[in-house]
C-alpha atoms as a PDB file:
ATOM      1  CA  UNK A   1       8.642 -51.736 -24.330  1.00  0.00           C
ATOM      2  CA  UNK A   2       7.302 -48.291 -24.518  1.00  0.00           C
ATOM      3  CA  UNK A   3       6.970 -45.833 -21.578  1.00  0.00           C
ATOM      4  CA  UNK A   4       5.222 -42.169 -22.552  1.00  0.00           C
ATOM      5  CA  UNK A   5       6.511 -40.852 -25.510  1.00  0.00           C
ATOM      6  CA  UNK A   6       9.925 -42.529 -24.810  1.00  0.00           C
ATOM      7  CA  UNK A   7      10.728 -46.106 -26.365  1.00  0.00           C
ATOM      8  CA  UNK A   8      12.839 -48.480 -24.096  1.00  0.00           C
ATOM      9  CA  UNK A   9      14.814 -51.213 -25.781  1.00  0.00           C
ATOM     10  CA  UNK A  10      16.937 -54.452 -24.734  1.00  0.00           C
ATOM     11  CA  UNK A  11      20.540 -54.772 -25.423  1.00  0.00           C
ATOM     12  CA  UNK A  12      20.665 -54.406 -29.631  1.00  0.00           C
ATOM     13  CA  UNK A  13      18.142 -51.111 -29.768  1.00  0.00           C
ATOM     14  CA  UNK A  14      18.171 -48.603 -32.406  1.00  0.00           C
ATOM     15  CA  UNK A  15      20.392 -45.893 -32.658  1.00  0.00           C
ATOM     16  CA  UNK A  16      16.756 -43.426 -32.556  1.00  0.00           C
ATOM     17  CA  UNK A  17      16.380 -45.043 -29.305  1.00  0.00           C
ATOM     18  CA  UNK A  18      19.702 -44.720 -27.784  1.00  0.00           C
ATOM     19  CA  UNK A  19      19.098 -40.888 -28.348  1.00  0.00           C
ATOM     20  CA  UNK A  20      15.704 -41.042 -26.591  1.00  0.00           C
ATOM     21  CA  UNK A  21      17.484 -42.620 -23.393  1.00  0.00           C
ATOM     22  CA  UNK A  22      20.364 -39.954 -23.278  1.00  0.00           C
ATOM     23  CA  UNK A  23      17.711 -36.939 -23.809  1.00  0.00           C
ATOM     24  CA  UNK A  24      15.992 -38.449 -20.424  1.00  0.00           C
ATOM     25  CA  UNK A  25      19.142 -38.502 -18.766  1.00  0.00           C
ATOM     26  CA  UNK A  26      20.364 -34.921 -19.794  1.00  0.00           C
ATOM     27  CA  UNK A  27      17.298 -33.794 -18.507  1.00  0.00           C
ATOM     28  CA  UNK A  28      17.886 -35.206 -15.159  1.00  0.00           C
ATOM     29  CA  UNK A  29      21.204 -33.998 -14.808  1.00  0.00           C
ATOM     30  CA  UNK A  30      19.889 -30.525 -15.245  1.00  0.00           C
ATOM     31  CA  UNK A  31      17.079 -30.699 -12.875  1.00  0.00           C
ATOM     32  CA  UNK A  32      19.605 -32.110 -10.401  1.00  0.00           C
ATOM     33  CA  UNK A  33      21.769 -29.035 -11.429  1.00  0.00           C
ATOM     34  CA  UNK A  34      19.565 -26.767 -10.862  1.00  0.00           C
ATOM     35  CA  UNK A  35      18.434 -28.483  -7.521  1.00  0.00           C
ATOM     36  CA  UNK A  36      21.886 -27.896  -6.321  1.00  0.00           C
ATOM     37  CA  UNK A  37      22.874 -24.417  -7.541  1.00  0.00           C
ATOM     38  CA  UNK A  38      19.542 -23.271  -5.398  1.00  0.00           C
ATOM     39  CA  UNK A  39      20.895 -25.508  -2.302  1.00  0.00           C
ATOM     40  CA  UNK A  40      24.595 -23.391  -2.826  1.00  0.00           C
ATOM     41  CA  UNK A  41      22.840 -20.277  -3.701  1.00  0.00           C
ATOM     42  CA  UNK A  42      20.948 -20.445   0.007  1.00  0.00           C
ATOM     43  CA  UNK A  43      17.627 -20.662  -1.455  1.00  0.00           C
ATOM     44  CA  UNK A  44      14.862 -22.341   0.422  1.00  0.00           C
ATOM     45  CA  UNK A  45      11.510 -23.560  -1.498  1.00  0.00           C
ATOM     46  CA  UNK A  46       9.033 -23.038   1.121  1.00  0.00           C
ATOM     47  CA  UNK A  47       6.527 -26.036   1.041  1.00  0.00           C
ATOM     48  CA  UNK A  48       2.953 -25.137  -0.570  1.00  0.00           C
ATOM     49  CA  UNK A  49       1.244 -24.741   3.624  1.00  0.00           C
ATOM     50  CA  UNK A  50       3.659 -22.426   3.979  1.00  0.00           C
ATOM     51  CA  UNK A  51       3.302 -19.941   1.320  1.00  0.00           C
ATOM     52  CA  UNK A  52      -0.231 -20.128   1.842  1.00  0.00           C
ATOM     53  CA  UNK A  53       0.122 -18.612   5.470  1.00  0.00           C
ATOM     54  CA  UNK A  54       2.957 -16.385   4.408  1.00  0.00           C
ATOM     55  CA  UNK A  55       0.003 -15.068   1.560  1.00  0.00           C
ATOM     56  CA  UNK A  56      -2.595 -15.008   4.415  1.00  0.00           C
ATOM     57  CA  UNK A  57      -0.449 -13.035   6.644  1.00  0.00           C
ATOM     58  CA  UNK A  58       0.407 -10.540   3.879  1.00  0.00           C
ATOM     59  CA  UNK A  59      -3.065 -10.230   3.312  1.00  0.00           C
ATOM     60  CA  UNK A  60      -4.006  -9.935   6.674  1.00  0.00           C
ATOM     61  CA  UNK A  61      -1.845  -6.882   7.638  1.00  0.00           C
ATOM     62  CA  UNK A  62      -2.726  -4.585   4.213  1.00  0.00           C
ATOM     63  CA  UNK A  63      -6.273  -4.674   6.271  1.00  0.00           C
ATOM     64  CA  UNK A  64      -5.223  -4.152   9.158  1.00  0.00           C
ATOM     65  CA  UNK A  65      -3.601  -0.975   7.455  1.00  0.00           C
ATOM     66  CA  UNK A  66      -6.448   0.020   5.605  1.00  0.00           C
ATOM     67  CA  UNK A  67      -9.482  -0.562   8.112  1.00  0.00           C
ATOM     68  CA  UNK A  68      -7.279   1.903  10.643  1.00  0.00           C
ATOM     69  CA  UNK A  69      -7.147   4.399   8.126  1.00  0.00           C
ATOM     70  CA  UNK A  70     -10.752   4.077   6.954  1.00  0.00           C
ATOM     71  CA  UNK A  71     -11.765   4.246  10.113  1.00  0.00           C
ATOM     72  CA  UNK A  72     -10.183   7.457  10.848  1.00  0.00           C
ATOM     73  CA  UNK A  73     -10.943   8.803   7.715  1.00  0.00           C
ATOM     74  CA  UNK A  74     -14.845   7.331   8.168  1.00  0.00           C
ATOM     75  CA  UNK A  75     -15.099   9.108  11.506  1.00  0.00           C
ATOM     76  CA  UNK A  76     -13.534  12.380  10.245  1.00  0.00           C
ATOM     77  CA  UNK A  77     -16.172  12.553   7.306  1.00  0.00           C
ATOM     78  CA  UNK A  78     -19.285  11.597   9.604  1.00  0.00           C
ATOM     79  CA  UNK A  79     -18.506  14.050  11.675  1.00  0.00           C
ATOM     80  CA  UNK A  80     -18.019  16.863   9.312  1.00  0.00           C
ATOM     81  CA  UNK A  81     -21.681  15.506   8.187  1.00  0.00           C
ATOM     82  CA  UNK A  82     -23.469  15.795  11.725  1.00  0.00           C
ATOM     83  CA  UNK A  83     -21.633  19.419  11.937  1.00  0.00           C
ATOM     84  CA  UNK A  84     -23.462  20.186   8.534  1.00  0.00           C
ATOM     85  CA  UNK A  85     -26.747  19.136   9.903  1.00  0.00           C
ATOM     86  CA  UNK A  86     -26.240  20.658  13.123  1.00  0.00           C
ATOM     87  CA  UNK A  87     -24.863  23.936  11.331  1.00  0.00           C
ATOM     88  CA  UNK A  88     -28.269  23.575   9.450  1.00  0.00           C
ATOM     89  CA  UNK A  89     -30.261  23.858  12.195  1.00  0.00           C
ATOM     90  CA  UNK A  90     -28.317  26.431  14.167  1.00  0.00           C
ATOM     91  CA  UNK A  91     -28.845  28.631  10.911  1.00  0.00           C
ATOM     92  CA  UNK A  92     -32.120  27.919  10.888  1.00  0.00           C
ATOM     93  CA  UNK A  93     -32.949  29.045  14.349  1.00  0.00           C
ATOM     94  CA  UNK A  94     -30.950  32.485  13.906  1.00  0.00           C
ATOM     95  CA  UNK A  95     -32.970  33.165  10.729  1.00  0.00           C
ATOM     96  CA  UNK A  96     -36.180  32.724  13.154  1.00  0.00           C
ATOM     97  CA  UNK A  97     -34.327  35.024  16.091  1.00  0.00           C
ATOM     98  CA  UNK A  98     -33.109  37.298  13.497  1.00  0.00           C
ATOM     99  CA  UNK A  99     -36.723  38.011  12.569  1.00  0.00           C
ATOM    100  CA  UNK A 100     -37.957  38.255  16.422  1.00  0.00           C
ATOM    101  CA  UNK A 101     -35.758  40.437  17.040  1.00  0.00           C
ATOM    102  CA  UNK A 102     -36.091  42.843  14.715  1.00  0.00           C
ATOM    103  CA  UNK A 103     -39.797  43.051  15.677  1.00  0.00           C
ATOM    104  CA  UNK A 104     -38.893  43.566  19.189  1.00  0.00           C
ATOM    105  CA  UNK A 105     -36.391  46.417  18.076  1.00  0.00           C
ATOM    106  CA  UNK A 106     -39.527  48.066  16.097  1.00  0.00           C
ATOM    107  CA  UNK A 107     -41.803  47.811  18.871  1.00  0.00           C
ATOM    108  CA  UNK A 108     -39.584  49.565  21.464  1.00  0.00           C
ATOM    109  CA  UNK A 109     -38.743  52.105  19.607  1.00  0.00           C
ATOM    110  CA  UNK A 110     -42.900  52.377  18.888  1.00  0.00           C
ATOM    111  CA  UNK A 111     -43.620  52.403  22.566  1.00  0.00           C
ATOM    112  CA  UNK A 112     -40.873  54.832  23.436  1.00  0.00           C
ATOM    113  CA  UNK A 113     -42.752  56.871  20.460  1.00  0.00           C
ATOM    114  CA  UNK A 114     -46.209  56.518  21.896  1.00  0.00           C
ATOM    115  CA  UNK A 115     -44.696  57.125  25.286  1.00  0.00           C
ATOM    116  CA  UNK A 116     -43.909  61.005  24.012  1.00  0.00           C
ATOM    117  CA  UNK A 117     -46.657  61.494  21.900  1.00  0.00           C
ATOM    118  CA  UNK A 118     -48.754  60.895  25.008  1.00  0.00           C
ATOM    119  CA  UNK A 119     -46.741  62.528  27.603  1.00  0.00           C
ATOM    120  CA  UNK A 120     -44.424  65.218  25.882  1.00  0.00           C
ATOM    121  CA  UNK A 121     -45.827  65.954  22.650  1.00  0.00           C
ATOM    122  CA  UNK A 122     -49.168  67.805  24.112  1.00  0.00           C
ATOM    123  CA  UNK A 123     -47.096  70.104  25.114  1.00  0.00           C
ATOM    124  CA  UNK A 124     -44.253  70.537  22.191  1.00  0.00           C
ATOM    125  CA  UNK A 125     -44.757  72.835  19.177  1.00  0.00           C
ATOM    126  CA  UNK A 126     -45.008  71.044  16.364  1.00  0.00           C
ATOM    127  CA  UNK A 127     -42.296  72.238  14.245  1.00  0.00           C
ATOM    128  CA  UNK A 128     -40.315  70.202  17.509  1.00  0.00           C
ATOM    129  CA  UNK A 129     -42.679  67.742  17.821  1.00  0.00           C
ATOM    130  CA  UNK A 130     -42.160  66.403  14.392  1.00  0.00           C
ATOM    131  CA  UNK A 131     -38.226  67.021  14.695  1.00  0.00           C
ATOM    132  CA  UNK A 132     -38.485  64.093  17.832  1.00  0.00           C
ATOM    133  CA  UNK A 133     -40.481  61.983  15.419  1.00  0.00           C
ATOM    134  CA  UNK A 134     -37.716  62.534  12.543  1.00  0.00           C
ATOM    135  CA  UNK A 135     -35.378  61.118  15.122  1.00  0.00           C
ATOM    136  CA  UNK A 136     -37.543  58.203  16.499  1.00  0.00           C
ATOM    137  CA  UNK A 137     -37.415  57.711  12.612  1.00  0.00           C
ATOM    138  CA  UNK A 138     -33.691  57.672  12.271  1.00  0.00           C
ATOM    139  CA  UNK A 139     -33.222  55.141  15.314  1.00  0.00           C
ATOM    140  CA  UNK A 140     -35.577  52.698  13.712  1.00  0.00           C
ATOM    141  CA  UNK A 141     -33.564  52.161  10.789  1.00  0.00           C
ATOM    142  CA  UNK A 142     -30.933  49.249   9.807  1.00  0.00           C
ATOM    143  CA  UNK A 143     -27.959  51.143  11.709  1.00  0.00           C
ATOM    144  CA  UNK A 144     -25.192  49.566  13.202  1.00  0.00           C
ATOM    145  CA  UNK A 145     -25.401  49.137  17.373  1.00  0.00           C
ATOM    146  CA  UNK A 146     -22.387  51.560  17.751  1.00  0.00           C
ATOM    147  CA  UNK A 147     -24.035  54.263  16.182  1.00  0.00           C
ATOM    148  CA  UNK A 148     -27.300  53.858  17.556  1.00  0.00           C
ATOM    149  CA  UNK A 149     -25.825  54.053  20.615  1.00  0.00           C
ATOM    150  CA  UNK A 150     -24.033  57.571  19.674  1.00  0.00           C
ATOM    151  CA  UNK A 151     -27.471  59.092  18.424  1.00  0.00           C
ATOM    152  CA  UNK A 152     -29.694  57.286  21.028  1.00  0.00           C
ATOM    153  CA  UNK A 153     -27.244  59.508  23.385  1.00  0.00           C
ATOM    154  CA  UNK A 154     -27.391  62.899  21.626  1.00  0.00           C
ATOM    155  CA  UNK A 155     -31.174  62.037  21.415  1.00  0.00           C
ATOM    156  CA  UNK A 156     -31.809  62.213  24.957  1.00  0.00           C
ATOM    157  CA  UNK A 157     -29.538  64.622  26.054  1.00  0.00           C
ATOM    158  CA  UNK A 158     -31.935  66.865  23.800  1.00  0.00           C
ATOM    159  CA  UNK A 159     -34.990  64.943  25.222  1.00  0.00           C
ATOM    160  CA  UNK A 160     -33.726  65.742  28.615  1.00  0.00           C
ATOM    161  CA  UNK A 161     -33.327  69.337  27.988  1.00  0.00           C
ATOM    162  CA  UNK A 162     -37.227  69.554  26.757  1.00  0.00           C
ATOM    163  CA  UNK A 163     -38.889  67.707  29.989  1.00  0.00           C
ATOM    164  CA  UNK A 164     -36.767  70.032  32.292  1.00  0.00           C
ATOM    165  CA  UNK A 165     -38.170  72.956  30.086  1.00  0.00           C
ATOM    166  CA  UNK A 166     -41.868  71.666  30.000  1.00  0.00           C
ATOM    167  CA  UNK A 167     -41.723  70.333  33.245  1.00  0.00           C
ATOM    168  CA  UNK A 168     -42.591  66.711  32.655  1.00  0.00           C
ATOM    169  CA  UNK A 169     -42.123  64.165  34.578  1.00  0.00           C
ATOM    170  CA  UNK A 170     -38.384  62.269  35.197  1.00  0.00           C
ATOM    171  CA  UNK A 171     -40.278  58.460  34.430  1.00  0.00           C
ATOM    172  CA  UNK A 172     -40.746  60.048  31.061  1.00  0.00           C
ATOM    173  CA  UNK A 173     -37.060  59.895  30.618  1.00  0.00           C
ATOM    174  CA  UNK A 174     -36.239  57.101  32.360  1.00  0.00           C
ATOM    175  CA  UNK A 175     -38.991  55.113  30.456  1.00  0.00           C
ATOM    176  CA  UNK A 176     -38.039  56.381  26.737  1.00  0.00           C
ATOM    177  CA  UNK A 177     -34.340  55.457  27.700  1.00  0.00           C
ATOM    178  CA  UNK A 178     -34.938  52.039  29.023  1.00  0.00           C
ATOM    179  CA  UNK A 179     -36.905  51.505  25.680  1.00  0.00           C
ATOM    180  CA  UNK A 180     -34.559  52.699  23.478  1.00  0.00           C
ATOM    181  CA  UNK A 181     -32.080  50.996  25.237  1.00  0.00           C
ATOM    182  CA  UNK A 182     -33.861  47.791  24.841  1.00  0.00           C
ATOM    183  CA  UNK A 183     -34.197  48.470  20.700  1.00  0.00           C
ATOM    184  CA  UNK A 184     -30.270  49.104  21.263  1.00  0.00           C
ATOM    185  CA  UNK A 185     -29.644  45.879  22.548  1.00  0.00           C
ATOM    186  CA  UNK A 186     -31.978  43.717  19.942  1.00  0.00           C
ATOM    187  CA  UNK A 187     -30.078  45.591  17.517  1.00  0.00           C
ATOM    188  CA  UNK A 188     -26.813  44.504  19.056  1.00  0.00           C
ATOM    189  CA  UNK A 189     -27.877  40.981  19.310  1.00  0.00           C
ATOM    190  CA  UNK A 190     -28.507  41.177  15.503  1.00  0.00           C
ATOM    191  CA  UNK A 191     -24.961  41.748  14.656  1.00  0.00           C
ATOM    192  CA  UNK A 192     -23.437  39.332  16.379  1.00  0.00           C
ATOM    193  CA  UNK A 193     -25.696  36.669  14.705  1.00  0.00           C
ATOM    194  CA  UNK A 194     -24.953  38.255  11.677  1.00  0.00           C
ATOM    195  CA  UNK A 195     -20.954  37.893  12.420  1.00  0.00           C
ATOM    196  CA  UNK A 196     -22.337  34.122  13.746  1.00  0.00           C
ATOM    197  CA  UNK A 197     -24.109  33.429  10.331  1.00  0.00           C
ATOM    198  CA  UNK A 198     -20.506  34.470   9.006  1.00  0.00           C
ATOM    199  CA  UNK A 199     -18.428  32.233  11.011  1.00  0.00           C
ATOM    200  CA  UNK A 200     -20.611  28.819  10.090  1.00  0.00           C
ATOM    201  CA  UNK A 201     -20.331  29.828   6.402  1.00  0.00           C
ATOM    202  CA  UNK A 202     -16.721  30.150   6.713  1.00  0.00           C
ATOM    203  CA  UNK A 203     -16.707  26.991   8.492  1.00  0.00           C
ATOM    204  CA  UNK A 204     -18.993  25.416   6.764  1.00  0.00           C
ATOM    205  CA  UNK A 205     -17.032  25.835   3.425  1.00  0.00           C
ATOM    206  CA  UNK A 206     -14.019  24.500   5.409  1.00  0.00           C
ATOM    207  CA  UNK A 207     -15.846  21.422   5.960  1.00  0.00           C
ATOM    208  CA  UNK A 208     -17.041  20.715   2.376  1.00  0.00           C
ATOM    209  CA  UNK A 209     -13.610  21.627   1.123  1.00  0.00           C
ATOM    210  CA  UNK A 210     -12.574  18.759   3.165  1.00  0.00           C
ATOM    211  CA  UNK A 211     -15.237  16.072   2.104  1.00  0.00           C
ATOM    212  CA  UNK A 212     -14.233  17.123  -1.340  1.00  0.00           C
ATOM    213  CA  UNK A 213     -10.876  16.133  -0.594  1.00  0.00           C
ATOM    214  CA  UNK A 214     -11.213  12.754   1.184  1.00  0.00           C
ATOM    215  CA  UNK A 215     -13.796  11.114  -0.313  1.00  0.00           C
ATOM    216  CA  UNK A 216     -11.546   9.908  -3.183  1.00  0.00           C
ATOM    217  CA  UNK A 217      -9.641   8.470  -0.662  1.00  0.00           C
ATOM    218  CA  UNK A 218     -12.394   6.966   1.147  1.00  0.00           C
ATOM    219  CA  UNK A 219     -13.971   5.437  -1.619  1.00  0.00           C
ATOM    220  CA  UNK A 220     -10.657   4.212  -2.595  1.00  0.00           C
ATOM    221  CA  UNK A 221     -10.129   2.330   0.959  1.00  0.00           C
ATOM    222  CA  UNK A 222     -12.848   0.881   0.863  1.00  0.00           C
ATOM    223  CA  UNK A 223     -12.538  -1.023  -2.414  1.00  0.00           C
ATOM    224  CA  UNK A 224      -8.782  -2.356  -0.849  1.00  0.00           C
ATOM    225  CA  UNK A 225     -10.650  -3.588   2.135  1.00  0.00           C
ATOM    226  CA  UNK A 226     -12.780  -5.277  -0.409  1.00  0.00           C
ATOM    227  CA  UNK A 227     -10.781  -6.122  -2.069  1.00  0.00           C
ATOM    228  CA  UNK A 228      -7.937  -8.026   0.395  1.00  0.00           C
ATOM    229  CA  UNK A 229     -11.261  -9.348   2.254  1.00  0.00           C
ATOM    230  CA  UNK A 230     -12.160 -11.467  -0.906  1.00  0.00           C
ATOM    231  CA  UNK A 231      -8.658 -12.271  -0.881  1.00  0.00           C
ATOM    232  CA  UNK A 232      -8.011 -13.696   2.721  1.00  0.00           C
ATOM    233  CA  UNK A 233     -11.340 -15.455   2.784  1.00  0.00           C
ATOM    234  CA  UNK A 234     -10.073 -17.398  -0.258  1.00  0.00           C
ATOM    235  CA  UNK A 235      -6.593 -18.354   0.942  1.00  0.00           C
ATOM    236  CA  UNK A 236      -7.567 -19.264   4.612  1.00  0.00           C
ATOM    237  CA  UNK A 237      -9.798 -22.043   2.283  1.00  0.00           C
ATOM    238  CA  UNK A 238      -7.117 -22.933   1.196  1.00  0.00           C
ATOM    239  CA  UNK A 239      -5.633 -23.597   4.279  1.00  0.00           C
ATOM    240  CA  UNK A 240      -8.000 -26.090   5.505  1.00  0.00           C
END
């Protein structure tokens, strides 16, 4: 009789045989061997359900991991976007204020100007006429706030001194000043949008040093999430 390729003979067989029959049996003495040394070695074979679930769980808590972190990471990134768009806008409207108020600086100082050559001037000489103009002149240009304020005080201290001597009117004064003092403050509002502008850039640098650095990282998350998704959804089939 003949079982695989293994030949099974009655009492008599052929010594070929015998040797088939004895190779069978050696191999079942090892298996059995090897059955036991895992039994006195402490060793468990988990059934096939279980190392599915154990695989599922493993799976299961690298995304847990990794969606945490992505979703820090995710938030931290969007964020640093919306301050880029907001910064965008901010800069945006100080460009447009910049610009409004350096018109509104010009046309003080033009009013305090007309002011004088209305009220004053008529009755200057024009050698000092022209020297009050010269200094009107010097005001209107890109100085910064703290010096404008020194010159805008030397500047009518002298003014003061001429309407006492020509016997003008105190509004005149108190007119130019308040108009000068309004250029002063436009001009003062410029340079701290200017030290603004500054500060966003910084920041704004800051910000796109980060994305630089994370999005590696991000990108990288994102495939494992993939990645272990695929992975679970397959073995929980498995499961069933």
């Amino acid at each position: 009789m003949g079982y695989g390729n293994f030949r099974f003979n009655f009492p008599g067989w052929p010594y070929q045989s015998r040797i088939k029959i004895k190779h069978i049996k050696i191999k079942l003495q090892t298996r059995d061997t090897v059955s036991e040394n895992i039994e006195e070695a402490g060793i468990r074979i988990l059934p096939e359900g279980e190392l599915i679930t154990g695989v599922v769980e493993k799976h299961s808590r690298f995304l847990e991991e990794y969606r945490k972190e992505f979703e820090e990471l995710d938030s931290r990134l969007n964020q640093f976007e919306e301050d880029e768009k907001n910064a965008k806008i901010s800069r945006a409207r100080m460009a447009e204020r910049k610009e409004v108020l350096k018109e509104k600086r010009q046309q003080y100082y033009h009013q305090a100007e007309g002011l004088l050559e209305k009220e004053l001037f008529p009755k200057l000489d024009t050698v000092t006429a022209d020297k009050i103009k010269e200094d009107i002149k010097k005001l209107k240009g890109h100085i910064e706030p703290e010096e404008e304020q020194k010159f805008k005080d030397s500047f009518m201290e002298h003014l003061q001194g001429l309407t006492l001597e020509k016997d003008v009117g105190e509004s005149i004064i108190l007119q130019t000043r308040a108009r000068l003092e309004d250029a002063r403050n436009s001009n003062l509002e410029l340079k701290e949008i200017t030290e603004s502008e500054k500060q966003l850039e910084e920041d704004e640098g800051n910000k796109n040093s980060e994305i630089t650095k994370n999005k590696p990282q991000h990108k990288w998350l994102s495939s494992k999430i993939k990645s272990h998704e695929e992975a679970l959804s397959y073995w929980e089939k498995q499961k069933v």
